[in-house]
Protein backbone atom coordinates (compact mmCIF):
# COMPACT_ATOMS: atom_id res chain seq x y z
CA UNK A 1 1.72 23.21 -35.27
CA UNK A 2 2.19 19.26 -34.26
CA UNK A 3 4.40 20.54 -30.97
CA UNK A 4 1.70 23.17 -30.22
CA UNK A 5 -0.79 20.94 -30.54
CA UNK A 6 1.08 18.31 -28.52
CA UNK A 7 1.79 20.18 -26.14
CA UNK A 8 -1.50 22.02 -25.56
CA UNK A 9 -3.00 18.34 -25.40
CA UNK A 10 -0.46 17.75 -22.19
CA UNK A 11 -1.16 20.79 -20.81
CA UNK A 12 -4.91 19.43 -21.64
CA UNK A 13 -4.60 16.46 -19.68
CA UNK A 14 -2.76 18.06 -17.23
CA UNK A 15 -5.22 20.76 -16.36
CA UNK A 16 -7.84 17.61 -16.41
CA UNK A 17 -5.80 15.32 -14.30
CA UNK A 18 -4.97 17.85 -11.34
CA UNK A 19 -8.23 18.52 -10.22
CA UNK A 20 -9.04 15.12 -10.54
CA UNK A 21 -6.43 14.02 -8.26
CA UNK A 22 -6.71 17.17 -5.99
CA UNK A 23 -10.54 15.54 -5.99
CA UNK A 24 -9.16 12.32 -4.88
CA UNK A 25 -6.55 13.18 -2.00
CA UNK A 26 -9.93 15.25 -0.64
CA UNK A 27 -12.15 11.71 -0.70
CA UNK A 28 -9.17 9.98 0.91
CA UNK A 29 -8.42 12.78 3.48
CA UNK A 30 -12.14 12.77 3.94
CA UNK A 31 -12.78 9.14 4.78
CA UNK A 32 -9.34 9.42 7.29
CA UNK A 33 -11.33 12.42 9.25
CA UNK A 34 -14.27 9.77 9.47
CA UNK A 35 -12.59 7.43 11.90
CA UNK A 36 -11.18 10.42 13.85
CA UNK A 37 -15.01 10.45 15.56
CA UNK A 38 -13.69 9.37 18.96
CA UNK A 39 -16.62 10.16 21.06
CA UNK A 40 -20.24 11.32 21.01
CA UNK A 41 -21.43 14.40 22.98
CA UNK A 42 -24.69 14.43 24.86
CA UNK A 43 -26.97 17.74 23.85
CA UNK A 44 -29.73 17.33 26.03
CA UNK A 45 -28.39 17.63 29.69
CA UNK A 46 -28.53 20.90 31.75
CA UNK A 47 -24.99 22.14 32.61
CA UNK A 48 -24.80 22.29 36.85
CA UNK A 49 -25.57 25.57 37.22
CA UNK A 50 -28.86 25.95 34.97
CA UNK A 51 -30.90 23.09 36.27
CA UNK A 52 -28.38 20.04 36.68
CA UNK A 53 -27.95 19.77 39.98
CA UNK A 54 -31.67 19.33 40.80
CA UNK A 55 -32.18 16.71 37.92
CA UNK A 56 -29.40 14.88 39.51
CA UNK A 57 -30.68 14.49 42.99
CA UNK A 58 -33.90 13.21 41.27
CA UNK A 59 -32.67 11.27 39.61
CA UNK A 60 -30.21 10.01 42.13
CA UNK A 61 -33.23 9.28 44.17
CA UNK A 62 -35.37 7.28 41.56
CA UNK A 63 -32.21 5.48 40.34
CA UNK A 64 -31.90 4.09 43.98
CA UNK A 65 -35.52 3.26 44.48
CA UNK A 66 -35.39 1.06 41.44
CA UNK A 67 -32.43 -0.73 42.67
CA UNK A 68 -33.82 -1.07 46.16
CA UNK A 69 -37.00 -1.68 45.74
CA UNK A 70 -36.07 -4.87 42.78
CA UNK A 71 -33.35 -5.90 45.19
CA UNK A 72 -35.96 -5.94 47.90
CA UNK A 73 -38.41 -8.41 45.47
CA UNK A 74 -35.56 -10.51 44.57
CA UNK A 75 -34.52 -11.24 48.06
CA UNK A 76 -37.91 -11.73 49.39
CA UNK A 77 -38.68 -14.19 46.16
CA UNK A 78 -36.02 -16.00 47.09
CA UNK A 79 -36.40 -16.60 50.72
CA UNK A 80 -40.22 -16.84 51.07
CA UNK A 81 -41.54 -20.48 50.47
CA UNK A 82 -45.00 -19.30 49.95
CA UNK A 83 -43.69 -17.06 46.60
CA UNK A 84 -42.09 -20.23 44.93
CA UNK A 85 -44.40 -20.29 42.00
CA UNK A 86 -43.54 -19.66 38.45
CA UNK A 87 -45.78 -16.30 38.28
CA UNK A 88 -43.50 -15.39 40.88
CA UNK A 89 -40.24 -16.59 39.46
CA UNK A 90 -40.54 -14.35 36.22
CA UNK A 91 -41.54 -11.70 38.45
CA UNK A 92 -37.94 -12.07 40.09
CA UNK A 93 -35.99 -12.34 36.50
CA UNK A 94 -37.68 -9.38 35.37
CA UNK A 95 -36.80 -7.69 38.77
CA UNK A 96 -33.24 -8.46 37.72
CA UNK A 97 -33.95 -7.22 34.10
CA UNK A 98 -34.59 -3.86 35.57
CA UNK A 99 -31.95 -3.94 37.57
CA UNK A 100 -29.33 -3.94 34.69
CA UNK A 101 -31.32 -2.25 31.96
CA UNK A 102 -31.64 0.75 34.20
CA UNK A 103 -27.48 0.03 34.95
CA UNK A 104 -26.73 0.68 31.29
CA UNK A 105 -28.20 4.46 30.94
CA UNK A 106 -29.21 5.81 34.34
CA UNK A 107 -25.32 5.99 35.90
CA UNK A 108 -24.08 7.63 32.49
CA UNK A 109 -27.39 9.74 32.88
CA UNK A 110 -26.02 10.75 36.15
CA UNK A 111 -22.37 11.85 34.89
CA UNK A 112 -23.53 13.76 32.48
CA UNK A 113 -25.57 16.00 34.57
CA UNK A 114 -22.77 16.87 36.97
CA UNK A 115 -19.64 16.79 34.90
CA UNK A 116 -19.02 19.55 32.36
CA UNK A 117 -17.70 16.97 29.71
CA UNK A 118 -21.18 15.33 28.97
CA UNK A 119 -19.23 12.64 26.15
CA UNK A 120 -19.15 9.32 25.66
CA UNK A 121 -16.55 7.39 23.36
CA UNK A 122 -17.78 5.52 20.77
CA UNK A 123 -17.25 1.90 22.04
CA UNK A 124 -19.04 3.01 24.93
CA UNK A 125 -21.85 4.40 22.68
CA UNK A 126 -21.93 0.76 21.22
CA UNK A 127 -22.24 -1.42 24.11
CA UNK A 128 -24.46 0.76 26.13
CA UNK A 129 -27.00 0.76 23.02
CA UNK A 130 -26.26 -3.41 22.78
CA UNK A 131 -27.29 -4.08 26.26
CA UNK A 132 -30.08 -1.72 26.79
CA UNK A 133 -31.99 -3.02 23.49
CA UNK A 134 -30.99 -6.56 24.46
CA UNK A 135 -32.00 -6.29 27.72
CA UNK A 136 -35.27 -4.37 26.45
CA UNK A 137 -36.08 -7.11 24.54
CA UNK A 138 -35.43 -9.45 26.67
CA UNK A 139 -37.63 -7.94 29.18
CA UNK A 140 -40.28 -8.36 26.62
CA UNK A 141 -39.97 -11.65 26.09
CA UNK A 142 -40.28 -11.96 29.50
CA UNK A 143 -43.46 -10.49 29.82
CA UNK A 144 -44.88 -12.66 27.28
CA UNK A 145 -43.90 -15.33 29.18
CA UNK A 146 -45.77 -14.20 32.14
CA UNK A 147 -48.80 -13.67 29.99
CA UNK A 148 -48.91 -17.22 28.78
CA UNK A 149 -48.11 -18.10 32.41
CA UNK A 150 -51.38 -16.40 33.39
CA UNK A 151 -53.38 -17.82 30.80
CA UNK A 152 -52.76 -21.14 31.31
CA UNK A 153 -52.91 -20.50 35.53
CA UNK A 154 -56.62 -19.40 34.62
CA UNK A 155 -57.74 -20.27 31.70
CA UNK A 156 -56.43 -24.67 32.28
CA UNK A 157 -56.24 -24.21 36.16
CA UNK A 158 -56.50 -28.31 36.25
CA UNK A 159 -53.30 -29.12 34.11
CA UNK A 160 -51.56 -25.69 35.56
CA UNK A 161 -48.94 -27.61 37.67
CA UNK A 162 -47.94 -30.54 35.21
CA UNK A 163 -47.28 -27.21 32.46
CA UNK A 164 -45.49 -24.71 34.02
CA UNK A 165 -43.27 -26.93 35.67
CA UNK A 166 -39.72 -25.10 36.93
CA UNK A 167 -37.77 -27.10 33.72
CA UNK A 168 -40.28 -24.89 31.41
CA UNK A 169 -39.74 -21.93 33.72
CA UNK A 170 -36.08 -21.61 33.12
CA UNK A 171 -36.28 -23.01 29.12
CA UNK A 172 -38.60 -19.92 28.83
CA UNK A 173 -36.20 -17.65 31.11
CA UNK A 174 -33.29 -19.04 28.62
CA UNK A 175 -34.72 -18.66 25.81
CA UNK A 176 -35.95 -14.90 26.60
CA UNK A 177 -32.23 -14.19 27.09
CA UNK A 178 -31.01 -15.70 23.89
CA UNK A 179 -33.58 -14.26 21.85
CA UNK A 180 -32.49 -10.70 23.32
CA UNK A 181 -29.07 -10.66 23.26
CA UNK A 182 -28.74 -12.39 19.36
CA UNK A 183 -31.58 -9.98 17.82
CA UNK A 184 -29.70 -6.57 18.54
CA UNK A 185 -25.88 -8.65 17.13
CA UNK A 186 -25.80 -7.98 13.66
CA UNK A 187 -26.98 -4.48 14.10
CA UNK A 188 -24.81 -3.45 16.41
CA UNK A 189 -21.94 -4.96 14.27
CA UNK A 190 -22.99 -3.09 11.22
CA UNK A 191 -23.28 0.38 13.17
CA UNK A 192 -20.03 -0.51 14.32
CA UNK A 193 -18.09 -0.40 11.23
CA UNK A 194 -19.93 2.99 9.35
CA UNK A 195 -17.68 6.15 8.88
CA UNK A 196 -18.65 9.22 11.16
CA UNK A 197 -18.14 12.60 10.33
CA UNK A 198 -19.40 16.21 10.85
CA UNK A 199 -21.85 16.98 14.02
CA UNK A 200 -20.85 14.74 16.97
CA UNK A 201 -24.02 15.61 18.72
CA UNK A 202 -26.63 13.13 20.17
CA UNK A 203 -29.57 15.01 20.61
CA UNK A 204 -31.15 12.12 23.35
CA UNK A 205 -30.85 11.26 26.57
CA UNK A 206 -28.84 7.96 25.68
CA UNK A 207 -27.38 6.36 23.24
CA UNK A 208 -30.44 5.22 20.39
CA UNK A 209 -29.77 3.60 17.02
CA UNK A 210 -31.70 6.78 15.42
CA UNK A 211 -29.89 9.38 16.88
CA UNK A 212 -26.32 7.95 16.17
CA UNK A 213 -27.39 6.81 13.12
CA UNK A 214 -28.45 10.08 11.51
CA UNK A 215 -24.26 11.02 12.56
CA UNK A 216 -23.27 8.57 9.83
CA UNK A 217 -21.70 9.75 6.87
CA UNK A 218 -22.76 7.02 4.68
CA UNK A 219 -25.85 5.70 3.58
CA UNK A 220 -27.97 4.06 6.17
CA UNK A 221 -30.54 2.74 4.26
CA UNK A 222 -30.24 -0.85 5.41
CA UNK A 223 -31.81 0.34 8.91
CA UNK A 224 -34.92 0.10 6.99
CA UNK A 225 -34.97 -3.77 7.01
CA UNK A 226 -33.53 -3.94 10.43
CA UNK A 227 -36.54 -1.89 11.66
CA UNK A 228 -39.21 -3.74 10.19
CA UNK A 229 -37.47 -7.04 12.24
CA UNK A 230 -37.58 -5.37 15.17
CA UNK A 231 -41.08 -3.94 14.75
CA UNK A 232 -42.33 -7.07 13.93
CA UNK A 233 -40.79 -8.18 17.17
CA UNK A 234 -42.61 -6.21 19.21
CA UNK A 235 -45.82 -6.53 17.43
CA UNK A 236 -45.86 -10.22 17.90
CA UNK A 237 -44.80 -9.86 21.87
CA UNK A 238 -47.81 -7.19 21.56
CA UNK A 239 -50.41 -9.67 20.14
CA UNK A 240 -49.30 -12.82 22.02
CA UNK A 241 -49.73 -10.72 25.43
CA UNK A 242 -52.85 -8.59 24.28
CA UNK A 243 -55.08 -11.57 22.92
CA UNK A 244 -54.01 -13.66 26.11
CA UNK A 245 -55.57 -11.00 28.27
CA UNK A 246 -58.58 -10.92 26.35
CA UNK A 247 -59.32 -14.40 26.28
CA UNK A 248 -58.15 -14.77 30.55
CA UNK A 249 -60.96 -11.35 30.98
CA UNK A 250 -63.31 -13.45 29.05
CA UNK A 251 -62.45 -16.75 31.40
CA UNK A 252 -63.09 -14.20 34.50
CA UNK A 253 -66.28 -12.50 33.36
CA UNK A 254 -67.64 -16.29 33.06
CA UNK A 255 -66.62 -17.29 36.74
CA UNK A 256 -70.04 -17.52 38.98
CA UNK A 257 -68.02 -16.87 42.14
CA UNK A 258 -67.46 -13.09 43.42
CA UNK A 259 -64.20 -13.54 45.08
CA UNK A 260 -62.44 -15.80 42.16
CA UNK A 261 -63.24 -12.99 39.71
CA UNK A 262 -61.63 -10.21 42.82
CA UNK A 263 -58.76 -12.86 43.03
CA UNK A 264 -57.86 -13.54 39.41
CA UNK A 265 -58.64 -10.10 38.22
CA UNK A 266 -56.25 -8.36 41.23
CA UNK A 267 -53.60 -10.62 39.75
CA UNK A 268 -53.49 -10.01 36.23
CA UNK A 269 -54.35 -5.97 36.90
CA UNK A 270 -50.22 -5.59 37.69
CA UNK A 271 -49.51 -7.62 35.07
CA UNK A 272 -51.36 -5.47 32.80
CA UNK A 273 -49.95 -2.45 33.83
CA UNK A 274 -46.27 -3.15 33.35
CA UNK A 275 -47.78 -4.73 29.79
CA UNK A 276 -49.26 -1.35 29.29
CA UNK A 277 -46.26 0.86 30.26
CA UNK A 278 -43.47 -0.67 28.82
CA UNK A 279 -44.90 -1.63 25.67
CA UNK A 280 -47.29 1.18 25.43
CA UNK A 281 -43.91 3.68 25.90
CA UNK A 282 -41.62 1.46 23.20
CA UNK A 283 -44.35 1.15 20.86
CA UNK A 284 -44.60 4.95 20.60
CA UNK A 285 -41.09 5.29 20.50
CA UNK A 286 -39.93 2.69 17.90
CA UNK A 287 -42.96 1.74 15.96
CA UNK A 288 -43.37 5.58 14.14
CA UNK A 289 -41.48 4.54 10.83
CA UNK A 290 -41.29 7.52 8.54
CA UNK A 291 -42.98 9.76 11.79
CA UNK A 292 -40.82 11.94 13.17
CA UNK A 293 -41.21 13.60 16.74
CA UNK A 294 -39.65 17.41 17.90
CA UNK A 295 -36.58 16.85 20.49
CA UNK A 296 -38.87 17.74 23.43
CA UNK A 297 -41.29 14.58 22.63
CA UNK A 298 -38.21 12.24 21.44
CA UNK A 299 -36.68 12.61 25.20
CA UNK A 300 -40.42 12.36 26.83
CA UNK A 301 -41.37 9.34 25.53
CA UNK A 302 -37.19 8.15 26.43
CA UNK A 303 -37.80 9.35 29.98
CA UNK A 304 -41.03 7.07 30.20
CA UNK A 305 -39.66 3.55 29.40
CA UNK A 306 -36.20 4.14 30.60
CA UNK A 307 -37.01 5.95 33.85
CA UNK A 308 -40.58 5.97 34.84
CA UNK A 309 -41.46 2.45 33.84
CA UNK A 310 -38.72 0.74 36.20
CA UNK A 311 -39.75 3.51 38.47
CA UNK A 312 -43.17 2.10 38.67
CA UNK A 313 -42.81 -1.14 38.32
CA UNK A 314 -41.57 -1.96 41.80
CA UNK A 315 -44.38 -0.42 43.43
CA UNK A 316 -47.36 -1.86 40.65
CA UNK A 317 -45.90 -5.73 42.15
CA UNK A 318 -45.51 -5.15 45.88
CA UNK A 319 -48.24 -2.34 46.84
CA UNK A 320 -50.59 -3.94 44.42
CA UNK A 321 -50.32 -7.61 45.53
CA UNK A 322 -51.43 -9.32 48.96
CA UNK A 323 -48.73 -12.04 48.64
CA UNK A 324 -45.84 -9.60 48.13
CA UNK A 325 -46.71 -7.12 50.31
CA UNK A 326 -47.45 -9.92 53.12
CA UNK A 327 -44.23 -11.62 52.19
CA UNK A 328 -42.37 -8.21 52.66
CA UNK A 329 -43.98 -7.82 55.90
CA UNK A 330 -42.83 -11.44 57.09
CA UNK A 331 -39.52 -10.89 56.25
CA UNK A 332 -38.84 -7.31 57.91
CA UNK A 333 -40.86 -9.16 61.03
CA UNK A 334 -38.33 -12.08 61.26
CA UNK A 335 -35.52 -9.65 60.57
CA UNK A 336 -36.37 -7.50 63.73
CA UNK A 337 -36.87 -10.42 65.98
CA UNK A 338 -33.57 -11.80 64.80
CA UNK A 339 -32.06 -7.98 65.94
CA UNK A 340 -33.97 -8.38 69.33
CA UNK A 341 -32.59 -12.10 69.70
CA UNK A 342 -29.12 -10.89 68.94
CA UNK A 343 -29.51 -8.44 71.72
């Protein structure tokens, strides 16, 4: 009875241990498929023959207005004495903005909609989501800038030129930069090291922290905190910029003459509307906490402040301003005579 009963306890503990360890090699062989998530796959392109082709030449042809018509202000910025101002100069850096946040998802964009492998590896997924969000909020900061650039320029005309001096003008420029490309570190760095596993699908346009997130096979609960920071980011860009304009409308509604108000309120109107349309557009896309959005609205809303708000801005600070537009004109002019001189 003391052998059966010895024995029937090791064939106890047996029975106990080999699922148990059968349990184990699964957890282990689970957590090696993890880091066999090479790439990510792109779910929202057409494939050539069902619309891709067409989305491509459009968006061929927008991709190369933005770059022209930024390379275009740069240039003209830069060689026009009259435009040598500091509304002018953050005008230029966030010309230059656009340029390379448009560079990190519009080329992939363009891949993907002719090549039947619409993938991206995951180091690639990485930086291209590093640089647009630090570029994004760089952008933003710049834009503050230019608010407080505008208030001052109106609202203390008289002590104008002793504040914005170009030494502030870079500082601000600088610092912009920094804050950007520090903010978006740590996250990055924490995405960087969390297991993947089952669907490889990123149902977006780009790569997004929500999207590749919700791939994870671990908990990402921590994104939580890391939202809030960046919502309260763009909250305080929001108010800084918003109660600026209200207090430089105020300043204008107050002026006696006809032609300042025309003047003052023709330059803050494109200033406005790149306020509006970039932060309107990110605001909707990455201040809806717990809100959640179907596929079709997710890429919309994408479409607007990666596409359509470089799109327009180009054409909101040249069409819509008397200095560019005559600047434009002066250079083009001295261009042609230089042609006919050559000849």
């Amino acid at each position: 009875m003391k052998q059966y009963s010895m024995g029937n306890q090791h064939s106890n503990s047996r029975s106990f241990l080999f699922p148990f360890l059968c349990s184990q090699m699964t957890q282990l062989m689970a957590s090696g498929n993890h880091t066999m998530v090479t790439e990510f796959f792109f779910s929202m392109f057409p494939h050539l023959h069902r619309g891709g082709l067409s989305f491509f030449m459009l968006l061929l042809l927008i991709y190369g207005f933005i770059l022209t018509g930024n390379l275009i202000m740069l240039i003209v910025i830069q060689v026009d004495m009259a435009l040598h101002t500091p509304m002018y100069f953050f005008i230029s850096v966030l010309s230059f903005l656009e340029i390379c946040y448009t560079t990190t998802t519009i080329p992939k964009m363009l891949s993907c909609l002719i090549s039947e492998q619409k993938s991206i590896s995951v180091a690639g997924c990485l930086l291209q989501m590093y640089f647009f969000h630090s570029l994004g909020i760089t952008e933003g900061c710049v834009l503050t800038a230019m608010a407080i650039d505008r208030y001052i320029a109106i609202c203390n005309p008289l002590r104008y030129p002793t504040i914005m001096i170009p030494k502030l003008c870079i500082q601000l420029t600088v610092g912009s930069c920094f804050c950007g490309f520090l903010l978006v570190l740590p996250e990055i760095a924490w995405i960087s090291t969390l297991p993947f596993c089952g669907s490889n699908q990123i149902h977006q346009i780009f790569c997004d922290f929500t999207p590749v997130l919700s791939l994870a096979c671990t908990d990402t609960s921590l994104v939580v905190i890391v939202d809030a920071i960046h919502a309260a980011e763009i909250v305080a860009s929001f108010l800084v910029i918003a109660l600026s304009y209200i207090r430089i409308i105020i300043v204008i509604l107050g002026m006696r003459s006809a032609e300042g108000r025309h003047k003052a309120f023709s330059t803050c109107a494109a200033h406005l509307a790149v306020f509006l349309l970039f932060f309107g557009s990110v605001a909707v896309m990455y201040l809806r906490f717990s809100a959640t959005y179907s596929v079709f609205w997710d890429t919309a809303i994408a479409v607007t402040f990666v596409i359509l708000a470089p799109f327009f801005n180009p054409i909101i600070y040249s069409l819509r301003n008397k200095d560019m537009k005559e600047a434009i004109g002066r250079l083009f002019h001295y261009q042609k005579r230089a042609g006919w001189a050559g000849k």
